[in-house]
N, C-alpha and C. Protein backbone atom coordinates (compact mmCIF):
# COMPACT_ATOMS: atom_id res chain seq x y z
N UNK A 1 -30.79 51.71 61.92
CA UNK A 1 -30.68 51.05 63.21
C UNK A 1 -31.11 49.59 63.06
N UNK A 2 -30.14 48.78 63.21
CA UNK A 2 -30.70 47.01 63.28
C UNK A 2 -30.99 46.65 64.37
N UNK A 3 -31.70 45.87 64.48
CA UNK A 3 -32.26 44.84 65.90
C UNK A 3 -31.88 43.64 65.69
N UNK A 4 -32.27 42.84 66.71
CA UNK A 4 -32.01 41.67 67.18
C UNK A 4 -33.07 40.60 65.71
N UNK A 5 -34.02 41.13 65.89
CA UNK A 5 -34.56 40.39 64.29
C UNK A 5 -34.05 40.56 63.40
N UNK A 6 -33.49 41.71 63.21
CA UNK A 6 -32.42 42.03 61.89
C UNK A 6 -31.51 40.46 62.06
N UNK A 7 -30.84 40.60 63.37
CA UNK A 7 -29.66 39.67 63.34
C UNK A 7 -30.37 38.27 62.76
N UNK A 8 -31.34 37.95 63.33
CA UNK A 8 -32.32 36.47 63.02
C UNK A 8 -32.77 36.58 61.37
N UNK A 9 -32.88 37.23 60.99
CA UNK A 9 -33.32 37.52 59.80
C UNK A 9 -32.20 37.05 58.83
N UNK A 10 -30.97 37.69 58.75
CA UNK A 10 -29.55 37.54 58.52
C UNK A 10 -29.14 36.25 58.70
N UNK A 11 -28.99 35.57 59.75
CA UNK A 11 -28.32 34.71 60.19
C UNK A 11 -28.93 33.54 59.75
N UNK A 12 -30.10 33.36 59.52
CA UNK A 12 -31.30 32.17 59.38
C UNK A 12 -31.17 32.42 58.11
N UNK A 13 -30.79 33.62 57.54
CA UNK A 13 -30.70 33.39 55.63
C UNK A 13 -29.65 32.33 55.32
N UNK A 14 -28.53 31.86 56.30
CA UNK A 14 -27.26 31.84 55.97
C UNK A 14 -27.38 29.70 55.87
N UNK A 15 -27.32 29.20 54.88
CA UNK A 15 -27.48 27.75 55.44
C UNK A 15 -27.23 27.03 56.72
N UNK A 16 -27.85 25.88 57.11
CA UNK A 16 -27.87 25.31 58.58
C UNK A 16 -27.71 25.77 59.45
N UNK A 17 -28.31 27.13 59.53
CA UNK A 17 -28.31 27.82 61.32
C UNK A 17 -29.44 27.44 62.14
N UNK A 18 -29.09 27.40 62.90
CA UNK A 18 -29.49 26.65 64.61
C UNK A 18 -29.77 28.01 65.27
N UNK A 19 -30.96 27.84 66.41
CA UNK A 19 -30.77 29.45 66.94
C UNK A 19 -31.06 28.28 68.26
N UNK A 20 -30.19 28.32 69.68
CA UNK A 20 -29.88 27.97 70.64
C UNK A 20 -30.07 29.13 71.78
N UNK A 21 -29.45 28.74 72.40
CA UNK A 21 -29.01 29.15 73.91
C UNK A 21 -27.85 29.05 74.14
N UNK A 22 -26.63 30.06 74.50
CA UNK A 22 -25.35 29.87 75.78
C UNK A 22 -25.84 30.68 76.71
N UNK A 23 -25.52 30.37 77.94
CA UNK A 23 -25.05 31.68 78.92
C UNK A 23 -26.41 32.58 78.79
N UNK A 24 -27.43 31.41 78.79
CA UNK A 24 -28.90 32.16 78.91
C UNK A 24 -28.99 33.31 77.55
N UNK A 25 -27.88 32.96 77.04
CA UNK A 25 -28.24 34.33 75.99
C UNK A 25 -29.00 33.53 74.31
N UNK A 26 -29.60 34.63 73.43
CA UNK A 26 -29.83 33.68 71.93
C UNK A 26 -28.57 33.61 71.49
N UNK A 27 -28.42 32.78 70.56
CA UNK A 27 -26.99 32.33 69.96
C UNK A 27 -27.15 31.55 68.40
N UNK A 28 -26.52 31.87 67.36
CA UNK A 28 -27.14 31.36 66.20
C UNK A 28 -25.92 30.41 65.95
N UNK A 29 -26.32 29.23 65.29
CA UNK A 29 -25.70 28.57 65.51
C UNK A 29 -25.30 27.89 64.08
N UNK A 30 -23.52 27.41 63.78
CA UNK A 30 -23.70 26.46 62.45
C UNK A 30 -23.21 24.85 63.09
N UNK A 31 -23.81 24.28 62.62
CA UNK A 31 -22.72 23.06 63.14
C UNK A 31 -22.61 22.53 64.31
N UNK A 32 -23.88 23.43 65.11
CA UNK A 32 -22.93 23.41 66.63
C UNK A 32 -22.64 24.25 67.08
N UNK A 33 -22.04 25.09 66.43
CA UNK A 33 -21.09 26.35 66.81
C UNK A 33 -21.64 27.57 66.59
N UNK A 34 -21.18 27.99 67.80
CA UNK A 34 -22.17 29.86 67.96
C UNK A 34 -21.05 30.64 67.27
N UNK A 35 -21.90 31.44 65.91
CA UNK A 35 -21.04 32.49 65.55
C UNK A 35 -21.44 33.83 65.45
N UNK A 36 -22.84 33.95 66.22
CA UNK A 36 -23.39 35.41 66.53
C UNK A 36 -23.94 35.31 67.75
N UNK A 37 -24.55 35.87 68.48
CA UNK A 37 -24.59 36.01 69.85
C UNK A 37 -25.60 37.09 70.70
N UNK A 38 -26.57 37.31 71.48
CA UNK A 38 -26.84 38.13 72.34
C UNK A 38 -25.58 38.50 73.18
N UNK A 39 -25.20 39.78 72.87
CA UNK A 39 -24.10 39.68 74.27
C UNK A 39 -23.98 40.77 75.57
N UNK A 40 -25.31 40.95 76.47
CA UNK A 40 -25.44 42.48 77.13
C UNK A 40 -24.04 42.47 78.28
N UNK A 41 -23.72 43.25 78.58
CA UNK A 41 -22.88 43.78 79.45
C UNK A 41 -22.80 42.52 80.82
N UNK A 42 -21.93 42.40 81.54
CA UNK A 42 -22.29 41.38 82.90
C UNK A 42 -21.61 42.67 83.42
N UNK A 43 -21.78 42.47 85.00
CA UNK A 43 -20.85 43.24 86.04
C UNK A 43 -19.39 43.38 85.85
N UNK A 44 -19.20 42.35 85.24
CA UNK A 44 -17.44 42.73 85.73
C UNK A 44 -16.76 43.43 84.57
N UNK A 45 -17.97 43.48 83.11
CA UNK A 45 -17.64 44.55 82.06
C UNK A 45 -17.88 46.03 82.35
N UNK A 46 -19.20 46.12 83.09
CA UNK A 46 -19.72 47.47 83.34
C UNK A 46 -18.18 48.18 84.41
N UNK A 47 -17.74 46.88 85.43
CA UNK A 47 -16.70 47.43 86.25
C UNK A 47 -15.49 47.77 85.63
N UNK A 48 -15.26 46.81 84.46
CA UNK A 48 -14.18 47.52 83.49
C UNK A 48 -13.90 48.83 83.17
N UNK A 49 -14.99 48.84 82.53
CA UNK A 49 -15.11 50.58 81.64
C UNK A 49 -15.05 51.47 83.04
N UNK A 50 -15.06 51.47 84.36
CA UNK A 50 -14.79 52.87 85.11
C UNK A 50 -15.80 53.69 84.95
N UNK A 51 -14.66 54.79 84.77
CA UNK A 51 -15.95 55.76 84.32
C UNK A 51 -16.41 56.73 83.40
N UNK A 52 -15.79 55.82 82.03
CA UNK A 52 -16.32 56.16 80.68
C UNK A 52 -17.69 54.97 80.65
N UNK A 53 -18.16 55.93 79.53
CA UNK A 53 -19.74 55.55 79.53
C UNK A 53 -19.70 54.29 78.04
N UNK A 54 -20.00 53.09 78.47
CA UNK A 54 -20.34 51.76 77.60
C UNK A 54 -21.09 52.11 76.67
N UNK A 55 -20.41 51.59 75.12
CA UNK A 55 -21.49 51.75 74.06
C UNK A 55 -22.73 51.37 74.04
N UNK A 56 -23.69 51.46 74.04
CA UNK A 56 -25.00 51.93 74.29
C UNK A 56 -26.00 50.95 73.57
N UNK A 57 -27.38 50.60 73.79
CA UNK A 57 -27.57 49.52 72.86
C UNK A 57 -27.65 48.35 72.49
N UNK A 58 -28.30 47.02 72.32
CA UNK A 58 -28.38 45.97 72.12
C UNK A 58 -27.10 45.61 71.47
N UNK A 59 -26.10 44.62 72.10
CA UNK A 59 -25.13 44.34 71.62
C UNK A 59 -25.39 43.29 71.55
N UNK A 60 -23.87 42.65 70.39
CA UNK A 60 -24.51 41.58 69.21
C UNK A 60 -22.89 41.20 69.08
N UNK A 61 -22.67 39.57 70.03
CA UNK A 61 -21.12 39.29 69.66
C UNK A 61 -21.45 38.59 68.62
N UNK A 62 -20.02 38.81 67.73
CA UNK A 62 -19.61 38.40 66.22
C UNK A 62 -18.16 37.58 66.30
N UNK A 63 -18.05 36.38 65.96
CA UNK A 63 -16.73 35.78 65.48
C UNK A 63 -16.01 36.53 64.52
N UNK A 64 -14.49 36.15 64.56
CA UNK A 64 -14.26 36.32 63.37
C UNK A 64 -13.19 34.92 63.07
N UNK A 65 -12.51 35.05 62.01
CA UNK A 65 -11.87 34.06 62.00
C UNK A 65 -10.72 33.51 62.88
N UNK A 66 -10.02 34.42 63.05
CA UNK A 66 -8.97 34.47 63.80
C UNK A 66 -8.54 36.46 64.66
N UNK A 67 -7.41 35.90 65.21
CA UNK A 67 -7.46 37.20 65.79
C UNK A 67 -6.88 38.39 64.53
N UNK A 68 -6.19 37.74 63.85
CA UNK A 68 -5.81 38.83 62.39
C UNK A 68 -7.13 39.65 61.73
N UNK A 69 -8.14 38.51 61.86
CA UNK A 69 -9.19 38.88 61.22
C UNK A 69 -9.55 40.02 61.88
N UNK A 70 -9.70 39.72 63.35
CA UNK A 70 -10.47 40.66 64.30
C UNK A 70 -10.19 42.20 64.37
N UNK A 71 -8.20 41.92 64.24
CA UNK A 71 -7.72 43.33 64.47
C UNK A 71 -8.00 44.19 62.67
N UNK A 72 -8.32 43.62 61.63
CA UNK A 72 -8.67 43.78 60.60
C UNK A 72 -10.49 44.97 60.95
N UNK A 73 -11.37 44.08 61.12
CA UNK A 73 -12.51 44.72 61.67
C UNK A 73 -12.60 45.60 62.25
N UNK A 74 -11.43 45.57 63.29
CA UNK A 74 -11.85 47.17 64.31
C UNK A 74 -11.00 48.03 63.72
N UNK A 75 -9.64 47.76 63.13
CA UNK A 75 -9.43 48.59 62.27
C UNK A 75 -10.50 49.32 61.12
N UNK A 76 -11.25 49.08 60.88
CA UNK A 76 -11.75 49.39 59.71
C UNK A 76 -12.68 50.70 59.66
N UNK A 77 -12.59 50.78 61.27
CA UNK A 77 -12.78 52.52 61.49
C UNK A 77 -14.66 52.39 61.47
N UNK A 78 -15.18 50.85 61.33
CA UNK A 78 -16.81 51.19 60.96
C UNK A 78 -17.78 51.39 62.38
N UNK A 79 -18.48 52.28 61.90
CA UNK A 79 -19.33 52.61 63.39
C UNK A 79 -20.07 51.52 63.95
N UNK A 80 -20.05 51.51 65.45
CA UNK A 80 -20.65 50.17 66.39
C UNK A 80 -19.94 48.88 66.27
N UNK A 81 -18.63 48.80 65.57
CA UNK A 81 -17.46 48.16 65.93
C UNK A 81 -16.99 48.09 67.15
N UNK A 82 -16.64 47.01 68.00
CA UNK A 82 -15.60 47.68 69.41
C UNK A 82 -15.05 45.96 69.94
N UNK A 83 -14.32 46.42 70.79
CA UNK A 83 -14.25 44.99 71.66
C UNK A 83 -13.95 45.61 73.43
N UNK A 84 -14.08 44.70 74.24
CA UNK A 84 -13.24 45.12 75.57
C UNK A 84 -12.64 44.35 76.15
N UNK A 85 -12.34 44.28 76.84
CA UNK A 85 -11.00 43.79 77.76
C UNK A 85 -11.61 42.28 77.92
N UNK A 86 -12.57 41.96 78.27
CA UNK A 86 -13.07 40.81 78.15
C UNK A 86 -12.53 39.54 76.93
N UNK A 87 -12.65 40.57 75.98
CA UNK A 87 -12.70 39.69 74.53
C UNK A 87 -10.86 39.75 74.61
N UNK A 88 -10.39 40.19 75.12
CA UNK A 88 -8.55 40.06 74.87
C UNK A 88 -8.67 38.90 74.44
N UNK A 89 -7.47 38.48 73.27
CA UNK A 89 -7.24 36.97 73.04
C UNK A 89 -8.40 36.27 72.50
N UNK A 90 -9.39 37.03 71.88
CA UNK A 90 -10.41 35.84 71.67
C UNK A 90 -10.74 36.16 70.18
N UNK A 91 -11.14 35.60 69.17
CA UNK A 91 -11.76 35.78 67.88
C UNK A 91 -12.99 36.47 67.80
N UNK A 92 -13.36 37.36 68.19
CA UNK A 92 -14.55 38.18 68.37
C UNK A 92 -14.45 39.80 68.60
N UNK A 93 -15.67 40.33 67.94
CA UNK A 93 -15.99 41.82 68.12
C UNK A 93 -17.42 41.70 68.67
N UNK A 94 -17.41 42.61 69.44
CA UNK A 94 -19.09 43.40 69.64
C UNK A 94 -19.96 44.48 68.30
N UNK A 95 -20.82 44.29 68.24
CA UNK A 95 -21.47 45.43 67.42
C UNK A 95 -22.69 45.71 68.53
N UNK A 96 -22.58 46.97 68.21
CA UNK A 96 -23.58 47.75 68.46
C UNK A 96 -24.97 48.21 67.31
N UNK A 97 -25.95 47.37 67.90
CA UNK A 97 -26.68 47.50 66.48
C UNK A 97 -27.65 48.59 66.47
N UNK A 98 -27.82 49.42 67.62
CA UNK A 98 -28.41 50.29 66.63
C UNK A 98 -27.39 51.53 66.30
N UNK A 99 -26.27 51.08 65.88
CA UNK A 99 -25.10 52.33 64.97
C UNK A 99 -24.70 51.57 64.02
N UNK A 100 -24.28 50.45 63.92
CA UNK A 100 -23.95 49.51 62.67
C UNK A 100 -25.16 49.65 61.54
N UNK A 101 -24.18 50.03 60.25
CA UNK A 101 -24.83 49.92 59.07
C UNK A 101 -25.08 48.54 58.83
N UNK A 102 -26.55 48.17 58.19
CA UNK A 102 -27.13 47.24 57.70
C UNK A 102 -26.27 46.06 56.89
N UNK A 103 -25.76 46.47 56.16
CA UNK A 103 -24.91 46.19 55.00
C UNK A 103 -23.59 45.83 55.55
N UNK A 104 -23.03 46.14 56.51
CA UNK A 104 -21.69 46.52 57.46
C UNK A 104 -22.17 44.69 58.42
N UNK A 105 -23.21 45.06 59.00
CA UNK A 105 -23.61 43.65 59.92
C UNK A 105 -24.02 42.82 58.67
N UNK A 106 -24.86 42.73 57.69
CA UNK A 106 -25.10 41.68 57.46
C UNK A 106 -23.30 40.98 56.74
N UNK A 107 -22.22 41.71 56.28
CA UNK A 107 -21.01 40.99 56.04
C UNK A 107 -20.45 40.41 57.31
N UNK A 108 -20.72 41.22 58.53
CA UNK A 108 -20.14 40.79 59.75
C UNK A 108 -20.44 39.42 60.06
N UNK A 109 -21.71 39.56 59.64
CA UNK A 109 -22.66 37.90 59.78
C UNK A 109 -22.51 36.64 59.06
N UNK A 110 -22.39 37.05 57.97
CA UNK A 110 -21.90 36.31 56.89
C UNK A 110 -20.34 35.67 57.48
N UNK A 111 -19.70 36.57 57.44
CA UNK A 111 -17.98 35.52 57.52
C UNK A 111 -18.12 35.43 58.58
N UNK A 112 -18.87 35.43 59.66
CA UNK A 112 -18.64 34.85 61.46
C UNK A 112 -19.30 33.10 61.14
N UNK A 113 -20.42 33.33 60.12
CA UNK A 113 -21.04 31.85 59.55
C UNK A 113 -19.48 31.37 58.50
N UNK A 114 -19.52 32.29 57.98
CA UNK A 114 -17.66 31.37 57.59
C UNK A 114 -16.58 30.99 58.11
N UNK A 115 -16.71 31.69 59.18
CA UNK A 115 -15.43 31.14 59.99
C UNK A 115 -16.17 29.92 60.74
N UNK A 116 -17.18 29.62 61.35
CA UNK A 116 -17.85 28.74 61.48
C UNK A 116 -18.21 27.54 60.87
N UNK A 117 -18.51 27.26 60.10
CA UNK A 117 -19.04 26.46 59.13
C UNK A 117 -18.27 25.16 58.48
N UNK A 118 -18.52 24.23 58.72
CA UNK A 118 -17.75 23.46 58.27
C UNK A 118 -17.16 23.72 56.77
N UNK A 119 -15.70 23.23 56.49
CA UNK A 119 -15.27 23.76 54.78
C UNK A 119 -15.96 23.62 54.05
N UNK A 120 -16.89 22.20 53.74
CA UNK A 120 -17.62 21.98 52.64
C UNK A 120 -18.90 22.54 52.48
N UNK A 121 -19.12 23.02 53.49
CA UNK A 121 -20.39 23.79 53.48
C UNK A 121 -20.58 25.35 52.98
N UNK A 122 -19.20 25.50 53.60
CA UNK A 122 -18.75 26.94 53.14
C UNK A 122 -18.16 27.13 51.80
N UNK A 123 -17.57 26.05 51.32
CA UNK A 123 -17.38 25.51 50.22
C UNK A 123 -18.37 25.73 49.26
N UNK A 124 -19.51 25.14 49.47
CA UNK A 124 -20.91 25.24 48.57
C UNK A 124 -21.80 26.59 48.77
N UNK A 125 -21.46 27.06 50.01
CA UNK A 125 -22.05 28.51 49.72
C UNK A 125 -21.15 29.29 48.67
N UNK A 126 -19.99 29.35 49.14
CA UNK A 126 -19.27 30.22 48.17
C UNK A 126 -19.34 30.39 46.62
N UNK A 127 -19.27 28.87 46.06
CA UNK A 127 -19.29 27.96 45.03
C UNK A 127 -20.23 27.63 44.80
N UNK A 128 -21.75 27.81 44.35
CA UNK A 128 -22.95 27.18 44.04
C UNK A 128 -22.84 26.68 43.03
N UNK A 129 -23.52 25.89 42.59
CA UNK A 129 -22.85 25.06 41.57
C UNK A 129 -24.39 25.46 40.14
């Protein structure tokens, strides 16, 4: 089961992360740019889902690169994966962290800081010299 320090832990390993604020929520940041996220439920998600019951749990939005990427991820069948109607059209998944494997989020984390990241930076992570 990961937590929210898990995510800080992860994300702050990753060069030049920023930990901010959007939308009152934490948000880790490269560049500027939020590529992990606090993300709890608002009203008009809880009104979505009806009346199946919302995955459960400290949720944790994740970039991805693009939407190829995205439908790649939820394909991938891994537990505490999901998205909802909200995220239509957008470069992002939800995790659910306490069902996401350790190992599963910290890659999630990793390429959301890659899709993020300016090239040369990502460049030199990839590439250490």
């Amino acid at each position: 089961m990961a937590t929210f320090e898990d995510v800080d832990r992860l994300a702050r390993a990753l060069p030049e992360v920023t930990v901010g604020e959007r939308f009152r929520h934490r948000t880790w940041m490269v560049a500027g740019k939020g590529f992990v996220w606090e993300r709890p439920y608002s009203k008009a998600d809880l009104r979505r889902f009806g009346d199946r019951t919302p995955p459960s749990g400290p949720i944790l939005g994740v970039s991805t690169a693009d939407l190829e990427e995205k439908e790649i991820v939820l394909r991938s069948g891994q537990a505490g994966i999901f998205t909802i109607e909200h995220f239509n059209g957008w470069p992002a998944v939800l995790v659910q962290l306490d069902v996401v494997a350790t190992d599963t989020l910290r890659d999630l984390i990793t390429d959301a800081w890659l899709a993020m990241a300016p090239q040369a930076l990502a460049s030199r992570f990839l590439h250490p010299e």
